[in-house]
C-alpha atoms as a PDB file:
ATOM      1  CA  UNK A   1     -57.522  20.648  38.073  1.00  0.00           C
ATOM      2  CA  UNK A   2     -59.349  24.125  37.709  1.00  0.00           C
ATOM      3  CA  UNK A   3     -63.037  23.719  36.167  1.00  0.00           C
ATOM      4  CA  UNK A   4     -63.451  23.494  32.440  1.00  0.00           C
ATOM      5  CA  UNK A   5     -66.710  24.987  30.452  1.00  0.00           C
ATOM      6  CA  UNK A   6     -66.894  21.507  29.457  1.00  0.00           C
ATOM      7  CA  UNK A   7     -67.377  20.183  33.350  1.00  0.00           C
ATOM      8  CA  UNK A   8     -70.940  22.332  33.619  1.00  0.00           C
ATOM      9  CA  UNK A   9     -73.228  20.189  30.783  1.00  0.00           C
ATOM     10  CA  UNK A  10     -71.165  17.354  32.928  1.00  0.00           C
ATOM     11  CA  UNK A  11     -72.277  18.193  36.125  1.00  0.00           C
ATOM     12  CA  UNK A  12     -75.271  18.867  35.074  1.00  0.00           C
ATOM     13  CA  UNK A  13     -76.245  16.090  33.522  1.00  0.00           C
ATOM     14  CA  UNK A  14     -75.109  13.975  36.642  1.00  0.00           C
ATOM     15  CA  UNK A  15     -77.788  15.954  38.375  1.00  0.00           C
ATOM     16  CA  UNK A  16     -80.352  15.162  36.679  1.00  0.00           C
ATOM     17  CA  UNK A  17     -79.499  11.437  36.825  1.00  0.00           C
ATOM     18  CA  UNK A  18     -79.416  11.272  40.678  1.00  0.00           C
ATOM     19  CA  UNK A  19     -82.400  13.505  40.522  1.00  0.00           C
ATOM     20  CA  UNK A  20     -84.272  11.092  38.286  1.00  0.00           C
ATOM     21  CA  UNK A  21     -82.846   8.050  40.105  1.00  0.00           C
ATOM     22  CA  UNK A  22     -83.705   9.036  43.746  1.00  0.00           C
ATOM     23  CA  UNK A  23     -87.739  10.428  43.200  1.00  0.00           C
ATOM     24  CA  UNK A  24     -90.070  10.369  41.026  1.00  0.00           C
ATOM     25  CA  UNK A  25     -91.380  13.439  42.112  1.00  0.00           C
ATOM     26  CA  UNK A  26     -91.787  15.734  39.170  1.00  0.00           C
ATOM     27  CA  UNK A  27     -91.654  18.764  41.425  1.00  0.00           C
ATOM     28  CA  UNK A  28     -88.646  17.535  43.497  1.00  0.00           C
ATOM     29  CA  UNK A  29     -86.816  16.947  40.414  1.00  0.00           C
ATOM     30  CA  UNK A  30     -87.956  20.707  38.780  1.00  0.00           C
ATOM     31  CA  UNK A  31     -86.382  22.126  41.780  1.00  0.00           C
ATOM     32  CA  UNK A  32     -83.599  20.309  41.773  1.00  0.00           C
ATOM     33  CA  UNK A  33     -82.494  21.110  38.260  1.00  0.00           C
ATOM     34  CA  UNK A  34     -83.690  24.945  39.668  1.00  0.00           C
ATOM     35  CA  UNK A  35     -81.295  24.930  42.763  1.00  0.00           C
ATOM     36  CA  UNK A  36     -78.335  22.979  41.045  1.00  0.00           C
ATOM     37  CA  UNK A  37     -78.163  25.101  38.046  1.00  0.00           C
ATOM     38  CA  UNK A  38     -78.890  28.553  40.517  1.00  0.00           C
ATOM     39  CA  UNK A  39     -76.045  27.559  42.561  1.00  0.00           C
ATOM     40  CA  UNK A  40     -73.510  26.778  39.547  1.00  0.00           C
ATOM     41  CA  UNK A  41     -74.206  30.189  38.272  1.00  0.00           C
ATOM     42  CA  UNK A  42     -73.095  31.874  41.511  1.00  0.00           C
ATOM     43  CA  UNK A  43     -69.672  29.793  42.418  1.00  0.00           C
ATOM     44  CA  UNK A  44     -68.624  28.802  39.076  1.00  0.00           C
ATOM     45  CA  UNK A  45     -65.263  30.037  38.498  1.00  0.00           C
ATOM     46  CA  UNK A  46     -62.616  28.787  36.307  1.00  0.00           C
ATOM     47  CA  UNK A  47     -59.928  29.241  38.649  1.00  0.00           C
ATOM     48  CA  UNK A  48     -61.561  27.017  41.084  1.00  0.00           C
ATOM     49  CA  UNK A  49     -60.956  23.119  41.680  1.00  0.00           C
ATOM     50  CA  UNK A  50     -63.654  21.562  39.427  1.00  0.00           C
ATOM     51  CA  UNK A  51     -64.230  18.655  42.312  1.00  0.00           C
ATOM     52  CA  UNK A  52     -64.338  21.075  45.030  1.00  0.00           C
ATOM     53  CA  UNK A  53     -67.088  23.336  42.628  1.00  0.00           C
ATOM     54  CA  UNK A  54     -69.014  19.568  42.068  1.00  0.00           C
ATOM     55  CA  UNK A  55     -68.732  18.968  46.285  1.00  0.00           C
ATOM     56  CA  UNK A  56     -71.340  22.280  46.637  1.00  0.00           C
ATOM     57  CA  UNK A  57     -73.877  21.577  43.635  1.00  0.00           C
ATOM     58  CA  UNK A  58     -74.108  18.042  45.185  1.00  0.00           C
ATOM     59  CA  UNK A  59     -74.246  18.825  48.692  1.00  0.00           C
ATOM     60  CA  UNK A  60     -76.991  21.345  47.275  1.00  0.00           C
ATOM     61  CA  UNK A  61     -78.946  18.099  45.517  1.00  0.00           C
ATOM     62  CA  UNK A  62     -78.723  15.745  48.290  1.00  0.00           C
ATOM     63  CA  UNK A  63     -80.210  18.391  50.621  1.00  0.00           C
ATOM     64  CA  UNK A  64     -83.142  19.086  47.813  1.00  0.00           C
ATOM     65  CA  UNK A  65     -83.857  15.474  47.645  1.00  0.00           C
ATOM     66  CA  UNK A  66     -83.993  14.722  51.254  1.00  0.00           C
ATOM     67  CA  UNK A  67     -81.487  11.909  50.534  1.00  0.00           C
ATOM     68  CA  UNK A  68     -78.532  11.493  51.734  1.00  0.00           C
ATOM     69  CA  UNK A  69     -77.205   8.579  49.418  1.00  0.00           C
ATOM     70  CA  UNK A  70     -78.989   8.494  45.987  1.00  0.00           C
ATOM     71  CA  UNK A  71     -76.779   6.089  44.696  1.00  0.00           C
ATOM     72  CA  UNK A  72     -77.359   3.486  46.987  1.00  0.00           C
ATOM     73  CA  UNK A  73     -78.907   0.473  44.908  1.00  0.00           C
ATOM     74  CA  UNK A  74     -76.567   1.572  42.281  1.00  0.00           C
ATOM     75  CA  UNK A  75     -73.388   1.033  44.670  1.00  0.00           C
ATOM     76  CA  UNK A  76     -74.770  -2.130  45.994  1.00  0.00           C
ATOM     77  CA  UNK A  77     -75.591  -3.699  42.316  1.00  0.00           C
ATOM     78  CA  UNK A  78     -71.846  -2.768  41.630  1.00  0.00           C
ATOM     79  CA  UNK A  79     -70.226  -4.227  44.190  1.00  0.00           C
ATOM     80  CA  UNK A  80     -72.887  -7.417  43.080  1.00  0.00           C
ATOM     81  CA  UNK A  81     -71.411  -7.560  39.713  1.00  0.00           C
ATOM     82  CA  UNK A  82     -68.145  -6.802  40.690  1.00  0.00           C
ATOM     83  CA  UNK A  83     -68.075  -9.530  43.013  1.00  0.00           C
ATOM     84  CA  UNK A  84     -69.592 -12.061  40.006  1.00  0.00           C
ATOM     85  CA  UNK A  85     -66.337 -11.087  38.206  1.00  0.00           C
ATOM     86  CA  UNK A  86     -63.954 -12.187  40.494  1.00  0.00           C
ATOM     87  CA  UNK A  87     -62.708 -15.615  39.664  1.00  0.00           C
ATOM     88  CA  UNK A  88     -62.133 -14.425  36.227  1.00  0.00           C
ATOM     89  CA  UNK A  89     -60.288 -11.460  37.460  1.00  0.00           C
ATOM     90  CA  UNK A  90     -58.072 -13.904  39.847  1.00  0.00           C
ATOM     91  CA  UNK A  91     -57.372 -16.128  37.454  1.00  0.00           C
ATOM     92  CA  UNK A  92     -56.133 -13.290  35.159  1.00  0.00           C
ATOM     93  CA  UNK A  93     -53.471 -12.407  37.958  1.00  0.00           C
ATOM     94  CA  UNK A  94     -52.632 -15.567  38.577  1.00  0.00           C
ATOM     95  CA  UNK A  95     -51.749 -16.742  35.294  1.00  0.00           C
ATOM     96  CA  UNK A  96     -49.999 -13.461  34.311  1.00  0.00           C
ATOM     97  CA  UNK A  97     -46.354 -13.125  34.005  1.00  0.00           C
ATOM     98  CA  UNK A  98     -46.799  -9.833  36.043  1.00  0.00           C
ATOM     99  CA  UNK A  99     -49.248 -10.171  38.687  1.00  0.00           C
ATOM    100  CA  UNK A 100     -48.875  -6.611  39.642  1.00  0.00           C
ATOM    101  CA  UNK A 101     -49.443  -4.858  36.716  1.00  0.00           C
ATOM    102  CA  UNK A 102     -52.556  -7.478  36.067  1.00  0.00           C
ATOM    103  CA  UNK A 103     -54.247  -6.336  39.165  1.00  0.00           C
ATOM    104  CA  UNK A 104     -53.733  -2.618  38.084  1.00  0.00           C
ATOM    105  CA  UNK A 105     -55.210  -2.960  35.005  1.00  0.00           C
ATOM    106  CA  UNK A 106     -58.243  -4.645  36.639  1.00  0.00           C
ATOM    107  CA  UNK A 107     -58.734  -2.148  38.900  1.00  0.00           C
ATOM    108  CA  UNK A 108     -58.384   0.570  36.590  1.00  0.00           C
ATOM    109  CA  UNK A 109     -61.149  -1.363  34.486  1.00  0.00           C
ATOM    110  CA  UNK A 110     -63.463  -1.236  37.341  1.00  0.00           C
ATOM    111  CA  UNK A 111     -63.291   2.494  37.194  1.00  0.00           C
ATOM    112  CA  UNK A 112     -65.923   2.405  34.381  1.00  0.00           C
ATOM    113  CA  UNK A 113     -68.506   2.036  37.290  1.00  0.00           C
ATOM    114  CA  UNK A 114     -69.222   5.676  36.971  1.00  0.00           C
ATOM    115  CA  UNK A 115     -72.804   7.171  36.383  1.00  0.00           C
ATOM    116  CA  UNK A 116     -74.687   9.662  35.087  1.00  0.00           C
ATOM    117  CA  UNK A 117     -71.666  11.006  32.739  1.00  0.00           C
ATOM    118  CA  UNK A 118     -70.236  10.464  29.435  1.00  0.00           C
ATOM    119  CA  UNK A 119     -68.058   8.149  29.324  1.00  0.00           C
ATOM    120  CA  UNK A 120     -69.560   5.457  32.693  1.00  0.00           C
ATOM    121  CA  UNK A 121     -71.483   2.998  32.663  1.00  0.00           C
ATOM    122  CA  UNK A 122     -75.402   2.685  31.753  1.00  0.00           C
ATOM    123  CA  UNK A 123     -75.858   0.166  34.600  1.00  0.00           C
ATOM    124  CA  UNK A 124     -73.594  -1.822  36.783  1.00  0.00           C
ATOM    125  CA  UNK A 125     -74.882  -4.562  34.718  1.00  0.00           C
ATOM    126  CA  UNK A 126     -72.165  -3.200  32.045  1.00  0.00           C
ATOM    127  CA  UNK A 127     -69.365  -4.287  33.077  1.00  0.00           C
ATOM    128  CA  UNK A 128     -69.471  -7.621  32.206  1.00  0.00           C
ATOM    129  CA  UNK A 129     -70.483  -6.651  28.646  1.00  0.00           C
ATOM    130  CA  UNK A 130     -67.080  -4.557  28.417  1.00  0.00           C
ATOM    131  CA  UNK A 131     -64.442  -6.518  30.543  1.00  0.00           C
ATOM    132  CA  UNK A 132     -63.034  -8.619  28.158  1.00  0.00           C
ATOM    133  CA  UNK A 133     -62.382  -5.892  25.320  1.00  0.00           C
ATOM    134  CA  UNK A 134     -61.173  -3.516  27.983  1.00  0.00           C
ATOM    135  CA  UNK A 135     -58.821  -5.937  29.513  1.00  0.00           C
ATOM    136  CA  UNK A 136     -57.286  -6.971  25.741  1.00  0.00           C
ATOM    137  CA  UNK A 137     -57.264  -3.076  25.156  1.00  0.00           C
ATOM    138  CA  UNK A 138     -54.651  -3.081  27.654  1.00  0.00           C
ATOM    139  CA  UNK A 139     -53.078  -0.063  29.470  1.00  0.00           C
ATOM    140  CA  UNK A 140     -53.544   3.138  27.043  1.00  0.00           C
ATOM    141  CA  UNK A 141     -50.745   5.051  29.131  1.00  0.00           C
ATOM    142  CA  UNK A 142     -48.336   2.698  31.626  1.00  0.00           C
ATOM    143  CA  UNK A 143     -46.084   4.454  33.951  1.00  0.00           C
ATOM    144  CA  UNK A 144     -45.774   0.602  35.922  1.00  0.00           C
ATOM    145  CA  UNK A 145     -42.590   0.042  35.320  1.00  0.00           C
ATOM    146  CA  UNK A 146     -41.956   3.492  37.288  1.00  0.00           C
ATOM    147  CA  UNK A 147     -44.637   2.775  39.853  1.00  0.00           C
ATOM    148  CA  UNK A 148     -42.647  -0.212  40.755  1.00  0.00           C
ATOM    149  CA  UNK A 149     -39.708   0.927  41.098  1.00  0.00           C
ATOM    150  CA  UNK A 150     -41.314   3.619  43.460  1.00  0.00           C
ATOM    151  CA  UNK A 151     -43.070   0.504  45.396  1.00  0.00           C
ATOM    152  CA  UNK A 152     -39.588  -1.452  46.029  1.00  0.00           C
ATOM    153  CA  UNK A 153     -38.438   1.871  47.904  1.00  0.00           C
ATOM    154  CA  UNK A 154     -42.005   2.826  49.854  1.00  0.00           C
ATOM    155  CA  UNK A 155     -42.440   2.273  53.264  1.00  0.00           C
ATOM    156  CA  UNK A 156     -45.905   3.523  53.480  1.00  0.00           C
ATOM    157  CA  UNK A 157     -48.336   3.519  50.735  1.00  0.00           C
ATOM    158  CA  UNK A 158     -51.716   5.373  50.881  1.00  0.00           C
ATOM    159  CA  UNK A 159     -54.380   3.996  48.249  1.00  0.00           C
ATOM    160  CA  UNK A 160     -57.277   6.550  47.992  1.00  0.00           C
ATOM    161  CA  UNK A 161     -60.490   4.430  46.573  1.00  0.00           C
ATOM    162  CA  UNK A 162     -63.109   5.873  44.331  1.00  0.00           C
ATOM    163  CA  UNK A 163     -66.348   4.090  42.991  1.00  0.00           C
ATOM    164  CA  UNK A 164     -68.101   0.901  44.645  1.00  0.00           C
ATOM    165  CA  UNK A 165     -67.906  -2.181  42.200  1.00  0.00           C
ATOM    166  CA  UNK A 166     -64.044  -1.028  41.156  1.00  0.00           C
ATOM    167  CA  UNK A 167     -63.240  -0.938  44.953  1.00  0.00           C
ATOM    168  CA  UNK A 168     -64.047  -4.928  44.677  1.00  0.00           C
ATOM    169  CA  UNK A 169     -61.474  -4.926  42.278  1.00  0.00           C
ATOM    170  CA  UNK A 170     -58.888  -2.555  44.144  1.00  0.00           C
ATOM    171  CA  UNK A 171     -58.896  -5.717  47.058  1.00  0.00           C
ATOM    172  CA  UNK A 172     -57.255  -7.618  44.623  1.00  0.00           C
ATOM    173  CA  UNK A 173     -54.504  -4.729  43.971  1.00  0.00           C
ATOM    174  CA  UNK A 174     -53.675  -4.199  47.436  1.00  0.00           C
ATOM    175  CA  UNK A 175     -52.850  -7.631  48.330  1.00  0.00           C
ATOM    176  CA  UNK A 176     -50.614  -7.878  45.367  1.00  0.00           C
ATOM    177  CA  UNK A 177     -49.452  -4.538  46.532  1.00  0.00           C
ATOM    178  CA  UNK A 178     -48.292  -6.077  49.912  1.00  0.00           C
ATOM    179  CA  UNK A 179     -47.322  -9.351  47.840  1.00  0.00           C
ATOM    180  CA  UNK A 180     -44.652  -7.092  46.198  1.00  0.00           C
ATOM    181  CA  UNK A 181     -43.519  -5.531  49.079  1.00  0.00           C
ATOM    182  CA  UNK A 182     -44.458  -7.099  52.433  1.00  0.00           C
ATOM    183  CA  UNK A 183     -42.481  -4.692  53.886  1.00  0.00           C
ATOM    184  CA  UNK A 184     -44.959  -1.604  52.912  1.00  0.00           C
ATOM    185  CA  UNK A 185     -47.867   0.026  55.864  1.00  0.00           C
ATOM    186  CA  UNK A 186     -50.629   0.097  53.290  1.00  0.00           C
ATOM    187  CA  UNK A 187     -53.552   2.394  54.356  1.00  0.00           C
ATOM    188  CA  UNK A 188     -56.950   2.504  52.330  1.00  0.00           C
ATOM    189  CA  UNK A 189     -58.908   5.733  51.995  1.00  0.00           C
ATOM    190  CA  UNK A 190     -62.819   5.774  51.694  1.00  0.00           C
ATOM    191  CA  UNK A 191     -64.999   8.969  51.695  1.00  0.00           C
ATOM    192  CA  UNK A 192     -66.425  10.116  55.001  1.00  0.00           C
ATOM    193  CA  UNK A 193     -69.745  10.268  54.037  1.00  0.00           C
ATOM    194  CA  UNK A 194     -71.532   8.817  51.109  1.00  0.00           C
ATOM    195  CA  UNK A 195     -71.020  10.795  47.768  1.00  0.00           C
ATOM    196  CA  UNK A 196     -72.269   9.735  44.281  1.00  0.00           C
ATOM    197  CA  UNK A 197     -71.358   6.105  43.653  1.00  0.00           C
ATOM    198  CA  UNK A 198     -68.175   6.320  45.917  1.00  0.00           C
ATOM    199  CA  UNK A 199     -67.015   4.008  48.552  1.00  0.00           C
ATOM    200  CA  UNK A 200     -67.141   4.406  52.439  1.00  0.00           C
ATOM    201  CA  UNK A 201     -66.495   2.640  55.443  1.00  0.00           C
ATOM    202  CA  UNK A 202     -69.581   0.489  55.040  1.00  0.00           C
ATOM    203  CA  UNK A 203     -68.073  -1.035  51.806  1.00  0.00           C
ATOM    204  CA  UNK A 204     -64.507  -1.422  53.128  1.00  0.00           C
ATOM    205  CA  UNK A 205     -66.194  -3.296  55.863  1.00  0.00           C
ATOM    206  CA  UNK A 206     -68.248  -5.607  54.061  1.00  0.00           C
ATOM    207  CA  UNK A 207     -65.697  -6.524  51.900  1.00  0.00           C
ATOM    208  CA  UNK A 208     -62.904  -7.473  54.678  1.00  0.00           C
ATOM    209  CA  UNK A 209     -60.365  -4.870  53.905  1.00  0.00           C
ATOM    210  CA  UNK A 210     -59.069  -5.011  56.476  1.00  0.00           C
ATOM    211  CA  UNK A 211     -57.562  -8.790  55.282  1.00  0.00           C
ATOM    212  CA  UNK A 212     -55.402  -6.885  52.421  1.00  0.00           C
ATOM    213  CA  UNK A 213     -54.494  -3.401  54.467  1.00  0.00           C
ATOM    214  CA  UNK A 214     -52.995  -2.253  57.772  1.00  0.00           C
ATOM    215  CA  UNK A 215     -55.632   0.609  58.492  1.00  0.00           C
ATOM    216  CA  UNK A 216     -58.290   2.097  56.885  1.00  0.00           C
ATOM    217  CA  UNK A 217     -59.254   5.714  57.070  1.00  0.00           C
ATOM    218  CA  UNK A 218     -61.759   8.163  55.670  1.00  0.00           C
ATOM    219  CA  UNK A 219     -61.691  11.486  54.005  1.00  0.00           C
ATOM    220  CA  UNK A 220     -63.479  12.312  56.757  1.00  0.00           C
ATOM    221  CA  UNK A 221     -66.953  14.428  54.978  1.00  0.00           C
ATOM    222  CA  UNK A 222     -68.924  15.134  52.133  1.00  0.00           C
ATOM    223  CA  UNK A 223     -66.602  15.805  49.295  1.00  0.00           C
ATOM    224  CA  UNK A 224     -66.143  15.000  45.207  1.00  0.00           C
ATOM    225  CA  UNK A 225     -62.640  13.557  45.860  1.00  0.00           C
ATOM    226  CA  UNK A 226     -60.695  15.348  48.946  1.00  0.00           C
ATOM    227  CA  UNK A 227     -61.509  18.271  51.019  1.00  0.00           C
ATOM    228  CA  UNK A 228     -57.965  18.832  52.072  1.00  0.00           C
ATOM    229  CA  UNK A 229     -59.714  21.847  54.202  1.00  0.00           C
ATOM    230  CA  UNK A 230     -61.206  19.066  56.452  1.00  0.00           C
ATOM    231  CA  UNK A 231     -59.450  15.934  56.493  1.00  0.00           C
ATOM    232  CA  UNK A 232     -58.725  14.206  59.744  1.00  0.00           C
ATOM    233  CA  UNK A 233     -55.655  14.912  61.541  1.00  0.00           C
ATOM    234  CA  UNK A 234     -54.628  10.581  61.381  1.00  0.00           C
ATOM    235  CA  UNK A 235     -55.046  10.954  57.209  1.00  0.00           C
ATOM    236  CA  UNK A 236     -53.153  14.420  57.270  1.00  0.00           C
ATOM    237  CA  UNK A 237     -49.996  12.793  59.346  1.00  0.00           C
ATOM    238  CA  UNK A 238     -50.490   9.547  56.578  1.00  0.00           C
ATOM    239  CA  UNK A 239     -50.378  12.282  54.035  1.00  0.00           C
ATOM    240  CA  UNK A 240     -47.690  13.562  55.194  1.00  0.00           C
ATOM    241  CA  UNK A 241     -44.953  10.692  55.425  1.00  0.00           C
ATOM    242  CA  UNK A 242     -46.196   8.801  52.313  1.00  0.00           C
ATOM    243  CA  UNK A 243     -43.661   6.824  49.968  1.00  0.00           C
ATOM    244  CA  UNK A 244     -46.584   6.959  47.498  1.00  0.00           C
ATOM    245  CA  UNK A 245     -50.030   7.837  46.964  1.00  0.00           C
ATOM    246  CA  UNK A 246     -52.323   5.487  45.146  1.00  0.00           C
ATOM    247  CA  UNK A 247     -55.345   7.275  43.576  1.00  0.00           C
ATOM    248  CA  UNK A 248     -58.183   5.774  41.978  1.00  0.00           C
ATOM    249  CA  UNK A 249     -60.586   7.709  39.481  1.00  0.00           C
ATOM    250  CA  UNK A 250     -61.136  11.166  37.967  1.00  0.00           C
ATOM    251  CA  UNK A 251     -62.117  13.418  40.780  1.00  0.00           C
ATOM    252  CA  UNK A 252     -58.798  12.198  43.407  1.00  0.00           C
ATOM    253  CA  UNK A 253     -57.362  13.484  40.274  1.00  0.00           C
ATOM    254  CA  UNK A 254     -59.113  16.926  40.109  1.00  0.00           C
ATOM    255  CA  UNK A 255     -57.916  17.319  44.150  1.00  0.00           C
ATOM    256  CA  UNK A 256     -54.524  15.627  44.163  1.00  0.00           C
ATOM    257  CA  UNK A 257     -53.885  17.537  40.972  1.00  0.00           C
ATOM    258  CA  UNK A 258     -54.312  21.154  42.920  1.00  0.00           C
ATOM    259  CA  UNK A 259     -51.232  19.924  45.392  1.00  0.00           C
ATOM    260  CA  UNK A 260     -48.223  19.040  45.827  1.00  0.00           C
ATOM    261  CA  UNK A 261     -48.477  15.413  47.430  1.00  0.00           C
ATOM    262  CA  UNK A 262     -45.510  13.821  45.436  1.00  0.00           C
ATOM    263  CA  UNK A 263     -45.195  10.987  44.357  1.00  0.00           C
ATOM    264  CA  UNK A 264     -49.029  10.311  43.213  1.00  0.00           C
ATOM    265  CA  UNK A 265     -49.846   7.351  40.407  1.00  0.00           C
ATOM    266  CA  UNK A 266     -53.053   7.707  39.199  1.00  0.00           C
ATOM    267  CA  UNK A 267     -55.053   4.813  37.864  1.00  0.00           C
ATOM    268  CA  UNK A 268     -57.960   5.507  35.911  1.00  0.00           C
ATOM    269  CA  UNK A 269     -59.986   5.353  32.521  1.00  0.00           C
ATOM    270  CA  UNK A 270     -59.748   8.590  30.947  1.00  0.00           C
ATOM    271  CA  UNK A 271     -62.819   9.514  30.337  1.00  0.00           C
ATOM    272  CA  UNK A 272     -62.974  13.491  29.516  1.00  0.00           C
ATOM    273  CA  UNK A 273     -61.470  15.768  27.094  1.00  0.00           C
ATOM    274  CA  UNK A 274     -60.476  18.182  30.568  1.00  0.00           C
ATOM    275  CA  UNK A 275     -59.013  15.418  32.668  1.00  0.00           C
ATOM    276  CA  UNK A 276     -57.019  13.772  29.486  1.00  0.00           C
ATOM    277  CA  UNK A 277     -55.661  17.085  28.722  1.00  0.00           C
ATOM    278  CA  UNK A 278     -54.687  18.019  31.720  1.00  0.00           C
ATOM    279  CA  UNK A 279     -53.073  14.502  32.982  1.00  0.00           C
ATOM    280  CA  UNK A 280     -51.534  14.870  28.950  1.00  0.00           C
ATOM    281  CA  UNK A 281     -53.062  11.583  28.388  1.00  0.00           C
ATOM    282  CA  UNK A 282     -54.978  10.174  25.335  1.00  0.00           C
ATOM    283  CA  UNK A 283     -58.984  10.020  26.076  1.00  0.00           C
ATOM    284  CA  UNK A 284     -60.411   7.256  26.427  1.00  0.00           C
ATOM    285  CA  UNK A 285     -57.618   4.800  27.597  1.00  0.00           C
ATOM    286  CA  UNK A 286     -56.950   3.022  31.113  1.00  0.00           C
ATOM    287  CA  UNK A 287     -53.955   5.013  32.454  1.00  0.00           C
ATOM    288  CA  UNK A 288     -51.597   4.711  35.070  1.00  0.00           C
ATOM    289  CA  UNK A 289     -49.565   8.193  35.422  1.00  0.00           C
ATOM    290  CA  UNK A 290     -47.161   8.622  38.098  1.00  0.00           C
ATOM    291  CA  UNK A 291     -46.240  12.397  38.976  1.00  0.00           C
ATOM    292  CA  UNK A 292     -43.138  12.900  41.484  1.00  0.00           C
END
């Protein structure tokens, strides 16, 4: 997805919530702001990837900081409440007549974890506020049925990850993933290195992945979403002889979008006027959209 005019008061406003969250240093933050916005003013483009525009401001803020993962309380508190959730979520698959789509639309819930934008999350603390009435809301646009049918036929299935707290959820979805095809090589995808709110290999770790999936791989460096320019050689040959790519949240949607990895379901809360109108999606709905 190329970069909207709407994406800059976006990405600006994100900075300046990392910013306040990581010092308290009025200069830091002043120069900050200075850098992020001087930067933005030089590369912004709108022919150019809006993630891959958001990968260079942030880089840019991390390095004025001194800190090289803001978000870190913030990820940890998510995964915290996340984890608090999970018997309900459980016993929501469980007792539904399809345990698939259940654990989709969980998943997809725990995409509100986002902060610093329009649209997140306040706190991780909000979730639990919001599950129920997101949950009875339902799935805004469903493409399962079609994702399904894809997953009978898939041999290998890559499942690109997004925000900590949601990835708690995403467990859930790939065992019932491998529960509806226990014939499918299921590899997870977590960033390289740690960016915004996202998950890494710590998290994966931690929360015994590697129980639900056959390998787990990283996106191998600092980037909003994928740097397709530097991904390891292992997640370019995954890439490459995928049945179907599993994407979580609205930046593997600005990448994915630019390429032509087919077939790609995303599953995420639409929470933009740019990425709803370019996915041709209502705002504000938990999606699942499968392009092939």
């Amino acid at each position: 997805m190329k970069i909207h005019s709407e994406c800059i008061p976006c990405l600006i406003r994100r900075v300046m919530f990392e910013a306040e969250y990581s010092t308290k240093d009025k200069q830091v933050k002043k120069k900050v702001v200075q850098n992020a916005c001087r930067l933005l003013g030089e590369i912004y483009d709108p022919d150019e990837c809006s993630a891959a525009i958001a990968t260079k401001v942030h880089k840019l803020v991390y390095e004025t900081l001194g800190d090289d993962d803001p978000y870190s309380n913030l990820k940890s508190q998510s995964n915290k409440i996340a984890l608090s959730l999970v018997p309900r979520v459980e016993k929501l698959v469980r007792e539904s007549s399809d345990q698939l789509r259940t654990s989709i639309l969980c998943s997809i819930i725990g995409n509100m974890m986002d902060f610093g934008i329009r649209g997140g999350s306040d706190s991780p603390d909000t979730l639990k506020d919001i599950f129920n009435e997101l949950f009875e809301e339902g799935l805004g646009y469903n493409d399962t049925e079609k994702v399904k049918n894809t997953l009978k036929k898939s041999k290998q299935v890559v499942l690109f990850t997004d925000n900590c707290g949601e990835i708690v959820f995403d467990k859930i979805l790939c065992r019932e993933i491998k529960k509806y095809n226990s014939d499918v090589f299921l590899t997870l995808v977590v960033k390289g290195e740690p960016v915004l709110s996202d998950a890494t290999m710590d998290e994966a770790v931690e929360l015994g992945f590697d129980e639900v999936v056959d390998e787990i791989l990283t996106t191998g460096c600092f980037a909003v979403g994928v740097d397709f320019k530097k991904i390891p050689g292992a997640l370019e040959k995954t890439l490459e002889k995928a049945d179907l790519i599993v994407c979580k949240g609205m930046a593997n949607y600005e990448v994915f979008s630019e390429t032509e990895y087919r077939p790609v379901v995303y599953l995420l809360r639409t929470k933009c006027h740019p990425i709803a109108s370019s996915m041709g999606v209502p705002l504000g709905v938990n999606a699942v959209k499968l392009f092939r």
